[in-house]
N, C-alpha and C. Protein backbone atom coordinates (compact mmCIF):
# COMPACT_ATOMS: atom_id res chain seq x y z
N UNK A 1 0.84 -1.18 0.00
CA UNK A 1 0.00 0.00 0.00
C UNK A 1 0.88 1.24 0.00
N UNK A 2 0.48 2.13 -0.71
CA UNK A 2 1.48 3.67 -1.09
C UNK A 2 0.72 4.66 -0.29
N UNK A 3 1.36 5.03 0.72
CA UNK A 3 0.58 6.01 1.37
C UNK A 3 0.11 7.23 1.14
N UNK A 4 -0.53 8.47 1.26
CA UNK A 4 -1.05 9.36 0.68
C UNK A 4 -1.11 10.58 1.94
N UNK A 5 -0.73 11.97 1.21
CA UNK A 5 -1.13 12.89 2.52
C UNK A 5 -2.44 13.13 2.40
N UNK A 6 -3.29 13.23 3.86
CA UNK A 6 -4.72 14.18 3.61
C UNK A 6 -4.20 15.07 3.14
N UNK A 7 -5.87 15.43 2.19
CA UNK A 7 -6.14 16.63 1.60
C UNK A 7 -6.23 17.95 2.54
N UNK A 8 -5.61 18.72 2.34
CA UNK A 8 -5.69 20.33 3.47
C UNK A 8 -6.66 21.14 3.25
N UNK A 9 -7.10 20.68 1.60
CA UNK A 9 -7.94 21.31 1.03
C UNK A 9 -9.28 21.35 0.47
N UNK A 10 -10.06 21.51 0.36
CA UNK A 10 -11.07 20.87 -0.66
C UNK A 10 -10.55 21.13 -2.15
N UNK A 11 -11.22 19.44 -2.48
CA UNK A 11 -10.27 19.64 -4.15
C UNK A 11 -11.90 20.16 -5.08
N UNK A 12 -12.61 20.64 -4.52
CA UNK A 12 -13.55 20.59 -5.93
C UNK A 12 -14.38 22.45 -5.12
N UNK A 13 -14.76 22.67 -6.13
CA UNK A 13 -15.81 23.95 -6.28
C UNK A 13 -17.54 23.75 -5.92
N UNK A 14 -18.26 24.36 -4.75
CA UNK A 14 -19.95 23.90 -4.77
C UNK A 14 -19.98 23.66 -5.87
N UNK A 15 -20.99 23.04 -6.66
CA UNK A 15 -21.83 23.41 -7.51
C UNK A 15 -22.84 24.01 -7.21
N UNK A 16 -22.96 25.21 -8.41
CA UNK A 16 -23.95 26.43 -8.52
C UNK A 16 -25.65 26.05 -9.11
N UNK A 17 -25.40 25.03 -9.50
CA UNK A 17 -26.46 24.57 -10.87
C UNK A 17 -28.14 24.35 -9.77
N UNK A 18 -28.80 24.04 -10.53
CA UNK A 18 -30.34 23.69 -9.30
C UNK A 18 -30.86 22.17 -9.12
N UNK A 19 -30.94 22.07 -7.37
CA UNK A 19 -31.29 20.81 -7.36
C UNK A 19 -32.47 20.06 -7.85
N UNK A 20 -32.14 19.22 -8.02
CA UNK A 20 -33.60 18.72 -9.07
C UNK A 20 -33.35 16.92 -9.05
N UNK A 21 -34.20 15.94 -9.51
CA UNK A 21 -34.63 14.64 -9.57
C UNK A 21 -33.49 14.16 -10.18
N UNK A 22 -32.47 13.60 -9.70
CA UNK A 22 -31.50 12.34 -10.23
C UNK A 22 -31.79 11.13 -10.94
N UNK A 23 -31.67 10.62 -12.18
CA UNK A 23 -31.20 9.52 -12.22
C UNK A 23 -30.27 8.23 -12.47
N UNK A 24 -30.44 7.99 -11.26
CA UNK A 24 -28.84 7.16 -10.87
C UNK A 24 -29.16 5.56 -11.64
N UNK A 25 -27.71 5.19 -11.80
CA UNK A 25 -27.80 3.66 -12.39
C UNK A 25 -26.80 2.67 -11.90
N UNK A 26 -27.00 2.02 -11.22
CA UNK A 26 -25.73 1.30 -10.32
C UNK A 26 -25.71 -0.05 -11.66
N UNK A 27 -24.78 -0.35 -12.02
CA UNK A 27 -24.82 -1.65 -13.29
C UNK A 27 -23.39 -2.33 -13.11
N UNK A 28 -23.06 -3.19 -14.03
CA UNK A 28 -21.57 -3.66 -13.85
C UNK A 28 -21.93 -5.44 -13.50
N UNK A 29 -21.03 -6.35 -13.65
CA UNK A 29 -20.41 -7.62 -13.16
C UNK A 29 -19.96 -7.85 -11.57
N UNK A 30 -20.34 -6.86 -11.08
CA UNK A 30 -19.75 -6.92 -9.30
C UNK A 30 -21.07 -6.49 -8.57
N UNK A 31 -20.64 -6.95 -7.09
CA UNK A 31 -21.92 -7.19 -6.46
C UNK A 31 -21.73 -5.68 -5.58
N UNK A 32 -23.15 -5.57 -5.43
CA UNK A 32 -23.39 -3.80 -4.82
C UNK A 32 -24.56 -3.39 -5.65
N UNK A 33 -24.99 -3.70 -6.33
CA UNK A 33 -25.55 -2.71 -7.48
C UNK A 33 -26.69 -2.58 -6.77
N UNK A 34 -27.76 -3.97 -6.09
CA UNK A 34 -29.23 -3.51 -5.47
C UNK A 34 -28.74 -3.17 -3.93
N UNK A 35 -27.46 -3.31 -3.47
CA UNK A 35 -27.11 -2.63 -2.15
C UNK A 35 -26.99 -1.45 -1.57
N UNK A 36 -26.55 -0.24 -2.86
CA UNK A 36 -26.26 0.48 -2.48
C UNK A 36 -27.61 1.48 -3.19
N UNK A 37 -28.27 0.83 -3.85
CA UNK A 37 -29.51 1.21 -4.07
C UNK A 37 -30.38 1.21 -2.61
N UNK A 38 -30.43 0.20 -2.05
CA UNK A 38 -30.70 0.05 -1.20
C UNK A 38 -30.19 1.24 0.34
N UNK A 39 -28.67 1.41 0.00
CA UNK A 39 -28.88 2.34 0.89
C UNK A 39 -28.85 3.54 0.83
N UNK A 40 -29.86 3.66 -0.78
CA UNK A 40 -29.98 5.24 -1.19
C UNK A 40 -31.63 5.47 -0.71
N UNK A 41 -31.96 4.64 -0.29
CA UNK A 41 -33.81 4.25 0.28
C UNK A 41 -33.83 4.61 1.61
N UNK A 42 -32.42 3.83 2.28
CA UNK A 42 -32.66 4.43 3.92
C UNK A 42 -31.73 5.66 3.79
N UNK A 43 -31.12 6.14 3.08
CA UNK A 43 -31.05 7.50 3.63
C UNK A 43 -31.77 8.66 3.23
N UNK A 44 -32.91 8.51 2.01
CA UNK A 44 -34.04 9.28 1.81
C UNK A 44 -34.62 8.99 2.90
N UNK A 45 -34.93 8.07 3.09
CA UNK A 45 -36.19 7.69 4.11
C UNK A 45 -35.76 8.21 5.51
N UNK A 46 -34.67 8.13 5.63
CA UNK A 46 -34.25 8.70 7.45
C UNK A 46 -34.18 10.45 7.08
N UNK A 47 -34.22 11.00 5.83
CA UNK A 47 -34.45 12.41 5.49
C UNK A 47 -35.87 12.82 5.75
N UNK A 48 -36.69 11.55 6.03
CA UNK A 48 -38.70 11.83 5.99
C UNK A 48 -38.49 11.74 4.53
N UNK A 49 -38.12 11.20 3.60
CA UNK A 49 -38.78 11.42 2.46
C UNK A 49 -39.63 9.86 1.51
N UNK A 50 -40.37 10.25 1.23
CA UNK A 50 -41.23 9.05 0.43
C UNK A 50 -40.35 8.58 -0.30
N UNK A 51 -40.67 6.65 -0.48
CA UNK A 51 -39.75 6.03 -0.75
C UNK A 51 -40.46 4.82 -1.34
N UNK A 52 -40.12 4.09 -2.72
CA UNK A 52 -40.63 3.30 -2.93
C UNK A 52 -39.72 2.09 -3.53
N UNK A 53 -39.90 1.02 -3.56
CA UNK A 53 -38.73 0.20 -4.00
C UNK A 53 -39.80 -0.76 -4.66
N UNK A 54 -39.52 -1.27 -5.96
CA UNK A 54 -40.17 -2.15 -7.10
C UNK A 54 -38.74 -3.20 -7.26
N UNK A 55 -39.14 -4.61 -7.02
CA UNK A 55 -37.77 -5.60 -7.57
C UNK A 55 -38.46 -6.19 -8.58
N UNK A 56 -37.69 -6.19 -10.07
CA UNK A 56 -38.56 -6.69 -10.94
C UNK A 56 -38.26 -8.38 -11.49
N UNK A 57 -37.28 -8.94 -10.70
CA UNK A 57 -36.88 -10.12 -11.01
C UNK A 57 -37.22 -10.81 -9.30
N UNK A 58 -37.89 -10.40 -8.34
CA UNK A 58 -38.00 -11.10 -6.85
C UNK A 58 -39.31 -11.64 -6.97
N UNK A 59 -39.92 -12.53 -6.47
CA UNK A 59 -41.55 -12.58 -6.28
C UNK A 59 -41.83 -11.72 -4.85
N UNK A 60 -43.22 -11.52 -5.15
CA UNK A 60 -43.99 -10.90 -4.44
C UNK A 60 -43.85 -11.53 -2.88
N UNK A 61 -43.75 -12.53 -2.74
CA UNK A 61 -43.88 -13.24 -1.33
C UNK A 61 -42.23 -13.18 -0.62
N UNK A 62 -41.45 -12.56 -1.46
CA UNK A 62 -40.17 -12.56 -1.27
C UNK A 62 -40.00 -12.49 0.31
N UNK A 63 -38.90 -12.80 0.97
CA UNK A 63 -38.78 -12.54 2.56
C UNK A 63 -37.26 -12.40 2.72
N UNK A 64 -36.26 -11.71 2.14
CA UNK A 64 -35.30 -11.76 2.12
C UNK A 64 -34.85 -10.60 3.26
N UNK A 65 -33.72 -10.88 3.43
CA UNK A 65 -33.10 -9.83 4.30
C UNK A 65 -33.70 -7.84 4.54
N UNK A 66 -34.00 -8.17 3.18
CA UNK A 66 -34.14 -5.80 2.84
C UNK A 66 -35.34 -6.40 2.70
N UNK A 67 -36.40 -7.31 2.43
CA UNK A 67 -37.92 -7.09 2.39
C UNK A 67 -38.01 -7.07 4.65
N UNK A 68 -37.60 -7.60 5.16
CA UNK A 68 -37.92 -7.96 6.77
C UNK A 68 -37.63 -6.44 7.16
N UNK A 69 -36.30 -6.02 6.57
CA UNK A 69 -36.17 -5.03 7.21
C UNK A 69 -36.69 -3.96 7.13
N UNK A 70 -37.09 -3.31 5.91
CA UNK A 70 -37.95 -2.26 5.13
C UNK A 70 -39.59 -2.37 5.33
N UNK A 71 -39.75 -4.00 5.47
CA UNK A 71 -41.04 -3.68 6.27
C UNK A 71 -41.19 -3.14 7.72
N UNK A 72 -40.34 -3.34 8.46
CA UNK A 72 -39.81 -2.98 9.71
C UNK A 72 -39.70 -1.41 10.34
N UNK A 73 -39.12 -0.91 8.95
CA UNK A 73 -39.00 0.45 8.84
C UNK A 73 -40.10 1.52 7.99
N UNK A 74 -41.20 0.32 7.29
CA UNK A 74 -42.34 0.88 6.83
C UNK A 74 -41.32 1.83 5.36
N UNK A 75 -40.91 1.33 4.43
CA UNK A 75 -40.19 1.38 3.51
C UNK A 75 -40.78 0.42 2.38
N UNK A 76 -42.03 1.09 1.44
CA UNK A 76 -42.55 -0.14 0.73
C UNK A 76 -41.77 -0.52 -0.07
N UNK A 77 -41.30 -1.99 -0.63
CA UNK A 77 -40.82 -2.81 -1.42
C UNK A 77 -41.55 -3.90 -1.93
N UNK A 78 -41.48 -3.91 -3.61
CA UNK A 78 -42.90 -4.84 -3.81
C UNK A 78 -41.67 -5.79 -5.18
N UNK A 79 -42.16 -7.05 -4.88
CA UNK A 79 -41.60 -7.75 -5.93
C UNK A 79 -42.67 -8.22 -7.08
N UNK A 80 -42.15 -7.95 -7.96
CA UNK A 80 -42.77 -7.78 -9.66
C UNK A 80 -42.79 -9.12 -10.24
N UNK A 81 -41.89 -9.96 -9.62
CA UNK A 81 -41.73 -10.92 -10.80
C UNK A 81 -41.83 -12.50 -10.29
N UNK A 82 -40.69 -13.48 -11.40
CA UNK A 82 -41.43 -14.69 -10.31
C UNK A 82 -40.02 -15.29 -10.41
N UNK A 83 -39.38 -14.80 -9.93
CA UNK A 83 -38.10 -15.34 -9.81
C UNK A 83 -36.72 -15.72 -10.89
N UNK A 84 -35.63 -16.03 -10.98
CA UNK A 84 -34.18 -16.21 -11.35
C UNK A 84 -35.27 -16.65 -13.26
N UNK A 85 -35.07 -16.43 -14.38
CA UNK A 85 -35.71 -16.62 -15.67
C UNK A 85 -34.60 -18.03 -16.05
N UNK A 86 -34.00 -18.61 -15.28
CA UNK A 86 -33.62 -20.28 -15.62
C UNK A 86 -34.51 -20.69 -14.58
N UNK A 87 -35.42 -20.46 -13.92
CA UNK A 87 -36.74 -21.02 -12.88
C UNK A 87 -37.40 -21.54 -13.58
N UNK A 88 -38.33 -20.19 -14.56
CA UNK A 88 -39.13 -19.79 -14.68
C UNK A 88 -39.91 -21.01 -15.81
N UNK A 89 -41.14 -21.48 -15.43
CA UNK A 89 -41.64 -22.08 -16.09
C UNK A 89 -42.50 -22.01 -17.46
N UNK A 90 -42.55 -20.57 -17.81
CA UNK A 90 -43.34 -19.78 -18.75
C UNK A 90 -42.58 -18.44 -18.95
N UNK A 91 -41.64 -18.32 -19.51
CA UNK A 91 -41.40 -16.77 -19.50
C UNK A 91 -41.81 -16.22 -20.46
N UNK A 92 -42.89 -15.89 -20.98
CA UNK A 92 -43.95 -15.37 -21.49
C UNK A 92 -44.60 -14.57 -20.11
N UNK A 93 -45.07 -15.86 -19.37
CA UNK A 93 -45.79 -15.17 -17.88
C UNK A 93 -44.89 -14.34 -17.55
N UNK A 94 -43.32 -14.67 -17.17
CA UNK A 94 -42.53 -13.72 -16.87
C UNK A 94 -42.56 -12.57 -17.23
N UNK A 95 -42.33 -12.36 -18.80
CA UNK A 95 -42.41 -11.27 -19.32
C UNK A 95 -43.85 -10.39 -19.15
N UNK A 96 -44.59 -11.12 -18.52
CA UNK A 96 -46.03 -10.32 -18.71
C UNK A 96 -45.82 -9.48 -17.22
N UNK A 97 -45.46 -10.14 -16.29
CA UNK A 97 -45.00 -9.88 -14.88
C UNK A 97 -44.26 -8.84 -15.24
N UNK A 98 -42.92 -8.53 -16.09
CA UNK A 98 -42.45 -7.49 -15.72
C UNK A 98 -43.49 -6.42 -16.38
N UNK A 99 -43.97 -6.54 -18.00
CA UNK A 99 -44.66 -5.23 -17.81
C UNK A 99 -45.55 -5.05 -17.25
N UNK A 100 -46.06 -5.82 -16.48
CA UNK A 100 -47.39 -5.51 -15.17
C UNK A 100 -46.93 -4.65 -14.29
N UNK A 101 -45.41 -5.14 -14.41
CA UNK A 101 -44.76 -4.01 -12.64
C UNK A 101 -44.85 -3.03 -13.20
N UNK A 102 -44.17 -3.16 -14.26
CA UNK A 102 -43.51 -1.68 -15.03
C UNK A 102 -44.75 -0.69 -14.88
N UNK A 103 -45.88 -0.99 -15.17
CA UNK A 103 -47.13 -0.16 -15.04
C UNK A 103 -47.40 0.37 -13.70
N UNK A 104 -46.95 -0.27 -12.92
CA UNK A 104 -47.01 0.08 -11.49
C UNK A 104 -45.80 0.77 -10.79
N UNK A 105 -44.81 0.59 -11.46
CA UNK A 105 -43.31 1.47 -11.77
C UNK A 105 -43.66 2.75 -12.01
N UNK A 106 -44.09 2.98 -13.12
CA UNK A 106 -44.18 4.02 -14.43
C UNK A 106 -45.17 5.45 -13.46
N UNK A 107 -46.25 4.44 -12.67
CA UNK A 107 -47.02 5.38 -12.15
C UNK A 107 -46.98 6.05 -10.70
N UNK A 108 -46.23 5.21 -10.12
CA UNK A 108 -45.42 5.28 -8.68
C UNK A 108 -44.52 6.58 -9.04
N UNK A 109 -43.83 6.59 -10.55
CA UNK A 109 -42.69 7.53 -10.40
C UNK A 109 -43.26 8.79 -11.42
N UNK A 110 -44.68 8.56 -12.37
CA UNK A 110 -44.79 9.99 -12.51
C UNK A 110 -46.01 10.50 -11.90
N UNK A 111 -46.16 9.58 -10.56
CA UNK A 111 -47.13 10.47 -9.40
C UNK A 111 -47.05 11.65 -8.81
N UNK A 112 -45.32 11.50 -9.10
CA UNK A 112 -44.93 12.78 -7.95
C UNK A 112 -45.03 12.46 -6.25
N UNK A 113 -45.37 11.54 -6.14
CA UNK A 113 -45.66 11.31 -4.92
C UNK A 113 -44.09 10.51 -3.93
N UNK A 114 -43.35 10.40 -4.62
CA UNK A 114 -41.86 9.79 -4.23
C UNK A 114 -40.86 10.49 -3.92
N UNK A 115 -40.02 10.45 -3.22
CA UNK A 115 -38.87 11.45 -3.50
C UNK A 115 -37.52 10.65 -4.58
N UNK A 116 -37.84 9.46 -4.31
CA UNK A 116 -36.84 8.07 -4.70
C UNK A 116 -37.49 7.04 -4.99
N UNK A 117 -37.67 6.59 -5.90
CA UNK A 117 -38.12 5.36 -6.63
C UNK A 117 -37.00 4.38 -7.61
N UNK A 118 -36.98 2.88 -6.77
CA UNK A 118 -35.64 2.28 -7.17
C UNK A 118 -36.04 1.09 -7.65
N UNK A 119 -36.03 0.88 -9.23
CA UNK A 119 -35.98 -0.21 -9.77
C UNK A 119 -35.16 -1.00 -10.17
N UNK A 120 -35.16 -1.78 -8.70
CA UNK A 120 -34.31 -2.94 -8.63
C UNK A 120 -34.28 -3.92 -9.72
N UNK A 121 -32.72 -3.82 -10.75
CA UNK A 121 -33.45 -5.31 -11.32
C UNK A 121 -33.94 -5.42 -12.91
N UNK A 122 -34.06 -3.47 -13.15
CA UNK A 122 -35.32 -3.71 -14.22
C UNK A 122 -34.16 -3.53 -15.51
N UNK A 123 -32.91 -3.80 -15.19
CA UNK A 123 -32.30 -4.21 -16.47
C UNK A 123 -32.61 -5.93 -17.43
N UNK A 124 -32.78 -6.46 -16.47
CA UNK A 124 -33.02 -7.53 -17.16
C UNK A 124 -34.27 -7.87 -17.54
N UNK A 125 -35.34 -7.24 -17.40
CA UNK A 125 -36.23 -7.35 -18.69
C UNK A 125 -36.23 -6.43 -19.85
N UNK A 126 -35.20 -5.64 -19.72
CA UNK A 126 -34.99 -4.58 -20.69
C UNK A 126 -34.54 -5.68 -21.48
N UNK A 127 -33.43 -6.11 -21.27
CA UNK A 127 -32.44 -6.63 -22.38
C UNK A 127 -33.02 -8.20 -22.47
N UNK A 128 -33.89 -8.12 -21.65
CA UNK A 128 -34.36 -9.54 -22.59
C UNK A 128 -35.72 -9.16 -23.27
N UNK A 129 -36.13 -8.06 -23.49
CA UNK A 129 -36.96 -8.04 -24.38
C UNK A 129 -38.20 -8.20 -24.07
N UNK A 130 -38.32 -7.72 -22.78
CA UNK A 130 -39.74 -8.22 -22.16
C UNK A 130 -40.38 -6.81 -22.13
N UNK A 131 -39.71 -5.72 -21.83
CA UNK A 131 -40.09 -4.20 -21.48
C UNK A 131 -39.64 -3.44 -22.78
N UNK A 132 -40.28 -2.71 -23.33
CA UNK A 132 -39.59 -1.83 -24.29
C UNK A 132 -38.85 -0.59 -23.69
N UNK A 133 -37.80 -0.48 -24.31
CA UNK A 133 -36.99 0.69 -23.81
C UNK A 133 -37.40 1.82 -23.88
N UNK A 134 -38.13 2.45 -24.92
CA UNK A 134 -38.30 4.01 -24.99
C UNK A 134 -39.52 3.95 -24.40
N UNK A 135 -40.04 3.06 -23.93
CA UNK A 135 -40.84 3.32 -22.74
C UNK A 135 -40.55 4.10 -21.22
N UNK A 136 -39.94 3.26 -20.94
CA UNK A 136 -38.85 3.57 -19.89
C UNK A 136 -37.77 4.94 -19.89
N UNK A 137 -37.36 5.20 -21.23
CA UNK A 137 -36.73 6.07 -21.31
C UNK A 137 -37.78 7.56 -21.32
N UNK A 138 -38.92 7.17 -21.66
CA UNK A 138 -39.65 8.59 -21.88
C UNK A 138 -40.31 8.70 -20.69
N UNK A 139 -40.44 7.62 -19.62
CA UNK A 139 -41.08 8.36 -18.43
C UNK A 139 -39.93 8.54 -17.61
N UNK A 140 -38.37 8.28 -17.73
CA UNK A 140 -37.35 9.03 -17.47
C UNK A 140 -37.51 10.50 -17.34
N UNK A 141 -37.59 10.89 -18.67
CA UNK A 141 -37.46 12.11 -18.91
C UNK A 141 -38.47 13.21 -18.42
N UNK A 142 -39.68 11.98 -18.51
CA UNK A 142 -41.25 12.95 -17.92
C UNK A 142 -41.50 12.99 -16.53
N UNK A 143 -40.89 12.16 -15.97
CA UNK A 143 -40.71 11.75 -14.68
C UNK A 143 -40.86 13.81 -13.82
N UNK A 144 -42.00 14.13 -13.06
CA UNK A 144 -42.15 15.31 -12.43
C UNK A 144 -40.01 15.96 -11.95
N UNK A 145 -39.91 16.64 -11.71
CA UNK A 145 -38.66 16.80 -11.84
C UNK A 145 -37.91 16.83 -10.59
N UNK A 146 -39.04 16.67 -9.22
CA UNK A 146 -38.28 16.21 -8.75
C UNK A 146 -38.21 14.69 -7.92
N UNK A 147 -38.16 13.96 -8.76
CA UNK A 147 -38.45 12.28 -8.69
C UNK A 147 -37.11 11.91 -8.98
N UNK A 148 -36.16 11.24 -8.05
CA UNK A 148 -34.95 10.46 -8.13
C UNK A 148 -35.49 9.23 -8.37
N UNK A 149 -34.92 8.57 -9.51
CA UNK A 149 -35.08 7.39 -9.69
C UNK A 149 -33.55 6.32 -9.59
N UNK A 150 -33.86 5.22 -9.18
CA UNK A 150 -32.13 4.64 -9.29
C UNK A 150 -32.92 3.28 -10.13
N UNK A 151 -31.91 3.02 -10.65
CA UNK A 151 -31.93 1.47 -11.84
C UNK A 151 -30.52 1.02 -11.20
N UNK A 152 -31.09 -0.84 -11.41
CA UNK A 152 -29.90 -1.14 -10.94
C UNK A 152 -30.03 -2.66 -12.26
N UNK A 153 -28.74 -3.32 -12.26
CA UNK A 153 -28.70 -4.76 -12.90
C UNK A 153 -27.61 -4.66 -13.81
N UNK A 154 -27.16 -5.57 -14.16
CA UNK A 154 -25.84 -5.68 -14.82
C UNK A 154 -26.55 -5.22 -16.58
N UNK A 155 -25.45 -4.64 -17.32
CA UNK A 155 -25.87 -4.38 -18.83
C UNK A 155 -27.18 -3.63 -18.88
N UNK A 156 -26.61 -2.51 -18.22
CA UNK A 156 -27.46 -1.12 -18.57
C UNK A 156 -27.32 -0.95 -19.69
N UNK A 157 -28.72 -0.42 -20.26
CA UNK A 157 -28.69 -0.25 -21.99
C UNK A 157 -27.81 1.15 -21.83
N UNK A 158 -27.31 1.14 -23.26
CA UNK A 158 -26.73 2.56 -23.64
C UNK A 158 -27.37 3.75 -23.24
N UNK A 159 -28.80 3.59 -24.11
CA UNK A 159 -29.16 4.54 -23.89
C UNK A 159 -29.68 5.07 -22.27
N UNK A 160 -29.61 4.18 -21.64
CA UNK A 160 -30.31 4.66 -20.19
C UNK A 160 -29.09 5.71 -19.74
N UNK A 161 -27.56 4.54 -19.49
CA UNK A 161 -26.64 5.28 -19.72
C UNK A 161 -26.40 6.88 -19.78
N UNK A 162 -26.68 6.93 -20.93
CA UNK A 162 -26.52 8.30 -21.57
C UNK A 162 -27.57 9.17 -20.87
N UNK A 163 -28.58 9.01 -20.63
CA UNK A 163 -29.54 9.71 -19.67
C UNK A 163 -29.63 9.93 -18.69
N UNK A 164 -28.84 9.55 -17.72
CA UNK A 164 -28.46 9.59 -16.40
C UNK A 164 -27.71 10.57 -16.06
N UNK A 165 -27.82 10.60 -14.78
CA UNK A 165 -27.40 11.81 -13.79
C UNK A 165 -25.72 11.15 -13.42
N UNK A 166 -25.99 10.11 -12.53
CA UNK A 166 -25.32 9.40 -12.22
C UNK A 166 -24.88 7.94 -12.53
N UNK A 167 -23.92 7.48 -13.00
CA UNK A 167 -23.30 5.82 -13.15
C UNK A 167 -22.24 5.31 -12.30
N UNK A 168 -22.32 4.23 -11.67
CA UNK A 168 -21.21 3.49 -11.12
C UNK A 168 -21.61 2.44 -11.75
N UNK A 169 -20.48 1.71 -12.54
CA UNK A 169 -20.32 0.05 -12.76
C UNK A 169 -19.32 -0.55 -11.66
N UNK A 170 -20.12 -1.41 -11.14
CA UNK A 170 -19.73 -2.16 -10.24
C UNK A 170 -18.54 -2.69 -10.52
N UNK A 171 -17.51 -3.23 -10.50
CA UNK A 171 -16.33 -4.35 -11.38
C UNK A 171 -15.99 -5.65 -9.83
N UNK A 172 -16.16 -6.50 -10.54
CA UNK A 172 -16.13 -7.99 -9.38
C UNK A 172 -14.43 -8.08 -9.72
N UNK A 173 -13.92 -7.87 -8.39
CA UNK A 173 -12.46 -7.92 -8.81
C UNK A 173 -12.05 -9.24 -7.73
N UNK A 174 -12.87 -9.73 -7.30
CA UNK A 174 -12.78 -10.98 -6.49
C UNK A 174 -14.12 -11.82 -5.98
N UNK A 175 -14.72 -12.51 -5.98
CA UNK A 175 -16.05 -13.22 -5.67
C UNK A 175 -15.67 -14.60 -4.74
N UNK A 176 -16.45 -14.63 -3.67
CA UNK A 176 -16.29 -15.76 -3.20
C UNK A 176 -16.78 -16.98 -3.70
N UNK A 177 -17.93 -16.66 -4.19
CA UNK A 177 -18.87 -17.84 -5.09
C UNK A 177 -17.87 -18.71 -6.28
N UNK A 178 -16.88 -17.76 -6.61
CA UNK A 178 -16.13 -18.22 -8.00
C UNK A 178 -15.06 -19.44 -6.47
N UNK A 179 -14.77 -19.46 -5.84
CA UNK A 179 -13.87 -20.18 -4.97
C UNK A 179 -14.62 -21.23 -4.34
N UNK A 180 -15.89 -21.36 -4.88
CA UNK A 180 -16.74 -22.22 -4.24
C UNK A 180 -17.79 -22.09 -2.68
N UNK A 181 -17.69 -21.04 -1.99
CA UNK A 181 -18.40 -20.62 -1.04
C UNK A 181 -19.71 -20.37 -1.42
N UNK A 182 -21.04 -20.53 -1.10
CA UNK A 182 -22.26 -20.76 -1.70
C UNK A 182 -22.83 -18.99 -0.98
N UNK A 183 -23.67 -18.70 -1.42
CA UNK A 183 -24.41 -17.42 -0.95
C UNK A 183 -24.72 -17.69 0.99
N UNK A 184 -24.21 -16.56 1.13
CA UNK A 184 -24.63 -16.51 2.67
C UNK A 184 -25.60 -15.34 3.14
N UNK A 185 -26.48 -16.28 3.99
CA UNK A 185 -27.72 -14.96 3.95
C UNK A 185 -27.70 -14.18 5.12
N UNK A 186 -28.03 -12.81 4.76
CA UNK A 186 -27.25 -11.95 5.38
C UNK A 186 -26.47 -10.90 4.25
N UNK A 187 -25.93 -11.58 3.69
CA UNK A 187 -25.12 -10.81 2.72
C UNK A 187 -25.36 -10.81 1.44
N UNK A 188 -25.99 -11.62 1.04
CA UNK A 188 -26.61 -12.34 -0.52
C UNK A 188 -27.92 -12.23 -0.63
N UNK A 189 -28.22 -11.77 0.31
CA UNK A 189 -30.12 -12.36 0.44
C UNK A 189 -30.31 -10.64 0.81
């Protein structure tokens, strides 16, 4: 490790510009992407601000770690779909599931009624062809202005990309799963 002096200084300038509705896209091959989505929910939410979370690849009955806890904290989270699409016994149904959420997505976020609305997930019915994109991309844009939205899932389309406020790609620069350690819940869940 190469050590470094603190900064004495601040390295950057406020920005002058006006606050207004973000949207963020956590994507990439490394794990974080619905986590830190996740802890863009509790820190709206510990601001008082309305908060909604849509997973579009979880089922509805889901009970995972962030559904126990967010119910806990009265943080709605609703799962859209019917689970992992090598499950899935019909993905047709699947695909009907995601644009069912999506409708319930679409209107959650141009209610105005949110401060943060985070669709967990909803890359992969993009790119499999279940959701049309300039769907999605035009209630982006129509989205009341000040509605933060976050997208999360590996192989963000371009164009979402390009529309965004904010991007982090995740990069998996080590995985335990690849060494054979199985998901541990708590941390995976």
């Amino acid at each position: 490790m190469q050590l470094e002096s603190a900064p004495t200084e601040k390295r950057y300038e406020k920005p002058e510009g006006e606050r207004r509705g973000l949207i963020i896209v956590n994507t990439g091959d490394g794990k974080g992407k619905s986590t830190a989505a996740f802890g863009l929910a509790l820190r709206a939410h510990g601001r008082g601000k309305a908060v909604k979370i849509f997973q579009f690849m979880k089922v509805p009955t889901a009970r995972f770690g962030e559904h126990r806890t967010f119910e806990k904290l009265g943080i709605p989270i609703e799962g859209l779909g019917d689970g992992f699409s090598w499950k899935s016994q019909d993905l047709e149904h699947s695909a009907q599931l995601a644009r069912d959420g999506w409708e319930k997505a679409r209107a959650a976020i141009l209610s105005g009624e949110h401060f943060l609305v985070v669709l967990d997930e909803i890359t992969y019915p993009l790119i499999y062809g279940w959701l049309p994109l300039d769907g999605v991309l035009q209630t982006l844009r129509e989205r009341p202005k000040d509605v933060h939205v976050c997208l999360t899932g590996r192989r963000c389309p371009p164009e979402i990309i390009e529309l965004a406020d904010t991007v982090t790609e995740m990069q998996m620069v080590k995985h335990a799963f690849k060494a054979g350690v199985p998901a541990q819940r708590g941390i995976e869940d």
